[in-house]
PDB file of N, CA and C in Angstrom:
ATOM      1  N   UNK A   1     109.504  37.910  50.959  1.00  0.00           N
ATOM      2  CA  UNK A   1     110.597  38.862  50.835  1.00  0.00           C
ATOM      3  C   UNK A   1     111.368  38.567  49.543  1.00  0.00           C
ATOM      4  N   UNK A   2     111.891  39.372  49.186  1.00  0.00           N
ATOM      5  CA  UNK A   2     112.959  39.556  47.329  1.00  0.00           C
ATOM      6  C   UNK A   2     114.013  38.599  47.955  1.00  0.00           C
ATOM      7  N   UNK A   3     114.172  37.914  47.050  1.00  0.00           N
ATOM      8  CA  UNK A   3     115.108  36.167  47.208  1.00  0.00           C
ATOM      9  C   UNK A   3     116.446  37.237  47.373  1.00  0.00           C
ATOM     10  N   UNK A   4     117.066  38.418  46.749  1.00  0.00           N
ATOM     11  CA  UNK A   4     118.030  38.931  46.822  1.00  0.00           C
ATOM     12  C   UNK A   4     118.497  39.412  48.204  1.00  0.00           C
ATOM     13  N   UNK A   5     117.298  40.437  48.517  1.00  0.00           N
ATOM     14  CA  UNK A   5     117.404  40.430  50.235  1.00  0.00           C
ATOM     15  C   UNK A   5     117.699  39.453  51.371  1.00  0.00           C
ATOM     16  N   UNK A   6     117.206  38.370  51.166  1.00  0.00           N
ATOM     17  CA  UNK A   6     117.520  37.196  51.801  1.00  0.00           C
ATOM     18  C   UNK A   6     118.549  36.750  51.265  1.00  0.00           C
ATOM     19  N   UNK A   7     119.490  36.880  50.351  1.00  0.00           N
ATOM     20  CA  UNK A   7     120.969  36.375  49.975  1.00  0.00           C
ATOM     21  C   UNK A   7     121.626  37.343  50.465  1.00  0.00           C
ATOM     22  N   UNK A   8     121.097  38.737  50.714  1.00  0.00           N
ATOM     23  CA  UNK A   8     122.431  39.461  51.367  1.00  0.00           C
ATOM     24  C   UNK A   8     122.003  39.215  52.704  1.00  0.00           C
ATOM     25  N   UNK A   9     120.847  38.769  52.981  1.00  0.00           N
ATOM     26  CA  UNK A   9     121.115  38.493  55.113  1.00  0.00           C
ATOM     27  C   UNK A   9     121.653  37.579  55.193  1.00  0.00           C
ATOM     28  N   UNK A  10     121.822  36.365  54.494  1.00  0.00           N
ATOM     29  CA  UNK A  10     122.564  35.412  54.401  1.00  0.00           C
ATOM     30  C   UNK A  10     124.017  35.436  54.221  1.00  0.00           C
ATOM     31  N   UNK A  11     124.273  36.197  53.589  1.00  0.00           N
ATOM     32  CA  UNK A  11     125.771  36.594  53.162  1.00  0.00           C
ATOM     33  C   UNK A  11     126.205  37.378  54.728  1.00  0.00           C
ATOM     34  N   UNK A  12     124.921  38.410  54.961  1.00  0.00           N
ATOM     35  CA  UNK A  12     125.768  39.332  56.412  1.00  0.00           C
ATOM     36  C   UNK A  12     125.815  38.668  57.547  1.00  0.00           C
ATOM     37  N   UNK A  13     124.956  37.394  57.689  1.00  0.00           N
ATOM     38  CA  UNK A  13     125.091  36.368  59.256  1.00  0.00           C
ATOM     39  C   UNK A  13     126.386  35.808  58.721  1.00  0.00           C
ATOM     40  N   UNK A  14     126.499  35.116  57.611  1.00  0.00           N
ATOM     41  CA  UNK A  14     128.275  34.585  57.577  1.00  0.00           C
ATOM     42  C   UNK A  14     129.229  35.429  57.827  1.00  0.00           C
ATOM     43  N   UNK A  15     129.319  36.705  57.185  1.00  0.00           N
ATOM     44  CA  UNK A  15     130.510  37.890  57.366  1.00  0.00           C
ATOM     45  C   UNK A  15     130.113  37.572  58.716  1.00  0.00           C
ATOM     46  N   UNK A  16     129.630  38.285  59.233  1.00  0.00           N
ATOM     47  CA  UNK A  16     129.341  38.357  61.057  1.00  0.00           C
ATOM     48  C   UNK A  16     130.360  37.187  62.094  1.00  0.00           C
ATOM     49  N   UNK A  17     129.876  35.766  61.218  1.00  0.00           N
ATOM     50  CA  UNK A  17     130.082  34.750  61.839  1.00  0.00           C
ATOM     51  C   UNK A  17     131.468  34.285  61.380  1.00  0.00           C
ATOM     52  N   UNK A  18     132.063  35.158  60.698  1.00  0.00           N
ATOM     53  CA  UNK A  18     133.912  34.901  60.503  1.00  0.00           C
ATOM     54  C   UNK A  18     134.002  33.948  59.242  1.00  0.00           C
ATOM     55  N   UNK A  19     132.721  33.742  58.504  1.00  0.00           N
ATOM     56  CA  UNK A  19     132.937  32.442  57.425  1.00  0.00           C
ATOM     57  C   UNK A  19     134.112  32.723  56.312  1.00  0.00           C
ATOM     58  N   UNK A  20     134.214  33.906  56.276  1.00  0.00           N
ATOM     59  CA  UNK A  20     134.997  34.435  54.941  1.00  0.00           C
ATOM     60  C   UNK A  20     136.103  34.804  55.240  1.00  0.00           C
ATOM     61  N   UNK A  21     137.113  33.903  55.800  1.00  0.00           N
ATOM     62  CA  UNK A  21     138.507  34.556  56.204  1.00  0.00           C
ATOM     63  C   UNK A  21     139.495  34.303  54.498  1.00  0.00           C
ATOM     64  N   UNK A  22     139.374  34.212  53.272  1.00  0.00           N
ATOM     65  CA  UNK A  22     140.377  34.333  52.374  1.00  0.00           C
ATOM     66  C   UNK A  22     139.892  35.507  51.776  1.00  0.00           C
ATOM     67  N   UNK A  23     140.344  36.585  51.157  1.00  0.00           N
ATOM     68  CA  UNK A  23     139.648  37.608  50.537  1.00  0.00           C
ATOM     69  C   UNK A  23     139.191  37.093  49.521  1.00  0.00           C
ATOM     70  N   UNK A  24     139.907  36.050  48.679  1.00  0.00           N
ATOM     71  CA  UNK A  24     139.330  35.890  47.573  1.00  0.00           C
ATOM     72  C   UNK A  24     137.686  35.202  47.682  1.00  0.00           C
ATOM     73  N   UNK A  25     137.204  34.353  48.771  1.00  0.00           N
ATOM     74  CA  UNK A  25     136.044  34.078  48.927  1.00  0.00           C
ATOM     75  C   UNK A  25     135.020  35.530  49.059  1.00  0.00           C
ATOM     76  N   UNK A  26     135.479  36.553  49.899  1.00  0.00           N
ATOM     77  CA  UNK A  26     134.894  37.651  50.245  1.00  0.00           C
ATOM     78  C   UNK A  26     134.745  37.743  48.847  1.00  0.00           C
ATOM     79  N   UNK A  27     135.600  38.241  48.088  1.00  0.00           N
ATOM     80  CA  UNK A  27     135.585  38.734  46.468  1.00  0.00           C
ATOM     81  C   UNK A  27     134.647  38.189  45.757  1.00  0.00           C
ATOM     82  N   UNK A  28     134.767  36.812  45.385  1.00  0.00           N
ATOM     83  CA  UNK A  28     133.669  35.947  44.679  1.00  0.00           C
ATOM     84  C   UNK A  28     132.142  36.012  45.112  1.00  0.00           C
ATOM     85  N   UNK A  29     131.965  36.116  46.914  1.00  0.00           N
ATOM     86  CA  UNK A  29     130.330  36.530  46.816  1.00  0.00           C
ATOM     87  C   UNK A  29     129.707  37.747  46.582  1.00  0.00           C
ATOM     88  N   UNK A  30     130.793  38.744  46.959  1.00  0.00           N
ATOM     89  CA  UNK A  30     130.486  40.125  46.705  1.00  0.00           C
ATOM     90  C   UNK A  30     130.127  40.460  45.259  1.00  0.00           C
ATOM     91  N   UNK A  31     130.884  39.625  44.574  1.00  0.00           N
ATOM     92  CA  UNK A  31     130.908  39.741  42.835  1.00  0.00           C
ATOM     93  C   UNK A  31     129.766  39.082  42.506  1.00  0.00           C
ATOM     94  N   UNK A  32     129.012  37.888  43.254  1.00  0.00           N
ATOM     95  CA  UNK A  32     127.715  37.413  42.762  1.00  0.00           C
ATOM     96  C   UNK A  32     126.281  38.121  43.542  1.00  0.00           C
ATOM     97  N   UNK A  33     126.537  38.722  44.140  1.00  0.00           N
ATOM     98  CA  UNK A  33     125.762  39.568  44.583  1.00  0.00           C
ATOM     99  C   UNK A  33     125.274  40.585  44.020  1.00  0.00           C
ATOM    100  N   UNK A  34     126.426  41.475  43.514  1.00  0.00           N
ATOM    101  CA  UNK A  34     126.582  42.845  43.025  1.00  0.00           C
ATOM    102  C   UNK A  34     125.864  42.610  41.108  1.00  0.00           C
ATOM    103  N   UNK A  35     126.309  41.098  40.868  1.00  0.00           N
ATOM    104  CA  UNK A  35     125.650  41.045  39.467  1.00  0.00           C
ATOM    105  C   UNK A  35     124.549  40.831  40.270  1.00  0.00           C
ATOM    106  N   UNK A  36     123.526  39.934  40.963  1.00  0.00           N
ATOM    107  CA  UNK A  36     122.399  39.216  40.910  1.00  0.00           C
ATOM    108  C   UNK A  36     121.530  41.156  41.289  1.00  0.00           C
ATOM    109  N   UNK A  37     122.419  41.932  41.994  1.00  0.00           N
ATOM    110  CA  UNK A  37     121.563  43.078  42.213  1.00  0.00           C
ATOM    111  C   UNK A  37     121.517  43.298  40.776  1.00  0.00           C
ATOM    112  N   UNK A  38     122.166  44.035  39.949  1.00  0.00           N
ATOM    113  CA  UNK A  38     122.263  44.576  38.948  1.00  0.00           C
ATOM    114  C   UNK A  38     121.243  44.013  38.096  1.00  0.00           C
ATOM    115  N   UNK A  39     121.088  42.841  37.960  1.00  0.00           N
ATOM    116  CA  UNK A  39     120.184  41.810  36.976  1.00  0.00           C
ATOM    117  C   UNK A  39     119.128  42.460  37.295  1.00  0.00           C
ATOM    118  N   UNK A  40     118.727  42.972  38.538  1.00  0.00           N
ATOM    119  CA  UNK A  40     117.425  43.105  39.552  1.00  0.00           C
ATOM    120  C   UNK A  40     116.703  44.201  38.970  1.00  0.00           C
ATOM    121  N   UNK A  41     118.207  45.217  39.075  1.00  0.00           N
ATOM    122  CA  UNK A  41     117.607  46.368  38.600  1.00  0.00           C
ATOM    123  C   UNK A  41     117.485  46.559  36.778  1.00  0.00           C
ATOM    124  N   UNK A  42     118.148  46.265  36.138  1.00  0.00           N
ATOM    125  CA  UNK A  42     118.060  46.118  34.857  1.00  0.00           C
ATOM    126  C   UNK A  42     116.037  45.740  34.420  1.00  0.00           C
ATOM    127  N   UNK A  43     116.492  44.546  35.235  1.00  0.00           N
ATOM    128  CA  UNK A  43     114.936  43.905  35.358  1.00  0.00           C
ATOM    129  C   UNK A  43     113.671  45.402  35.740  1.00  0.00           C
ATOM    130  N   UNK A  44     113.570  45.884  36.639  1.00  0.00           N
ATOM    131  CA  UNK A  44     113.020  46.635  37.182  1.00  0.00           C
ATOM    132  C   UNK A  44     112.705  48.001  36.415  1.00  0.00           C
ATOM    133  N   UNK A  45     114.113  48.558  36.058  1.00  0.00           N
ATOM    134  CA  UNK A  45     114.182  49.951  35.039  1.00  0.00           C
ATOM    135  C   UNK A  45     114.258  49.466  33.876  1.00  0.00           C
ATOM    136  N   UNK A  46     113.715  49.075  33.182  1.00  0.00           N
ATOM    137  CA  UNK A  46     114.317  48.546  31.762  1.00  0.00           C
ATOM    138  C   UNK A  46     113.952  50.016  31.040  1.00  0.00           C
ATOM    139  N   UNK A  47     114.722  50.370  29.882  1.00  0.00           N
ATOM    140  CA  UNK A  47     114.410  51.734  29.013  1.00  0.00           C
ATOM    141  C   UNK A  47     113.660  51.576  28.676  1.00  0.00           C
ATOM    142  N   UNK A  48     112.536  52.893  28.542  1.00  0.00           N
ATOM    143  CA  UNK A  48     111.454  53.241  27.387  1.00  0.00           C
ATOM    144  C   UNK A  48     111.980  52.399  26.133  1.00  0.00           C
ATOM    145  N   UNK A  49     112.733  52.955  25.467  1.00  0.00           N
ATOM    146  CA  UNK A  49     113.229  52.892  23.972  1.00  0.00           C
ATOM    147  C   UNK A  49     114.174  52.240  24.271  1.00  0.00           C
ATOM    148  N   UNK A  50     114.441  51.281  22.997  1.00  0.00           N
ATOM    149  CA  UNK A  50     115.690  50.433  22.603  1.00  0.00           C
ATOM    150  C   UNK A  50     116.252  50.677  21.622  1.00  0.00           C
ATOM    151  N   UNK A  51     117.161  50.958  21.456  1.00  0.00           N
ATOM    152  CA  UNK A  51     117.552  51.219  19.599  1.00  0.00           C
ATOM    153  C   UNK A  51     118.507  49.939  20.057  1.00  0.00           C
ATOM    154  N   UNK A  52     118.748  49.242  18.566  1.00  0.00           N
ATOM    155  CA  UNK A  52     119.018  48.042  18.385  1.00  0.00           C
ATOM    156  C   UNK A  52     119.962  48.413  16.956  1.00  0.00           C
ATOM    157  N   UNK A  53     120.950  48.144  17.112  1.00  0.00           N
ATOM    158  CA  UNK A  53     121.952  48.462  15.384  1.00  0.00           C
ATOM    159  C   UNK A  53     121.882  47.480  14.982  1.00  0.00           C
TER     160      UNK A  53
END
């Protein structure tokens, strides 16, 4: 299975299990998540063309 998928089931058994009671913890994994997706897809769609200045 995509190592990412398994970091968000991991992430949703803790939410579930009450691990994240400061928001700011909620904040910080949500924020490493949301990049490690993004990386994913960048990775995945990369453009035809690059123009480069």
């Amino acid at each position: 299975m995509n190592p990412l998928f398994l970091k968000i089931e991991d992430f949703y058994e803790k939410l579930q299990a009450g691990e994240f009671d400061e928001p700011l913890a909620l904040a910080n994994i949500l924020h490493k998540l949301s990049e490690m997706a993004w990386n994913e897809v960048e990775e995945l769609y990369q453009p035809a063309i690059r123009i480069e200045a």
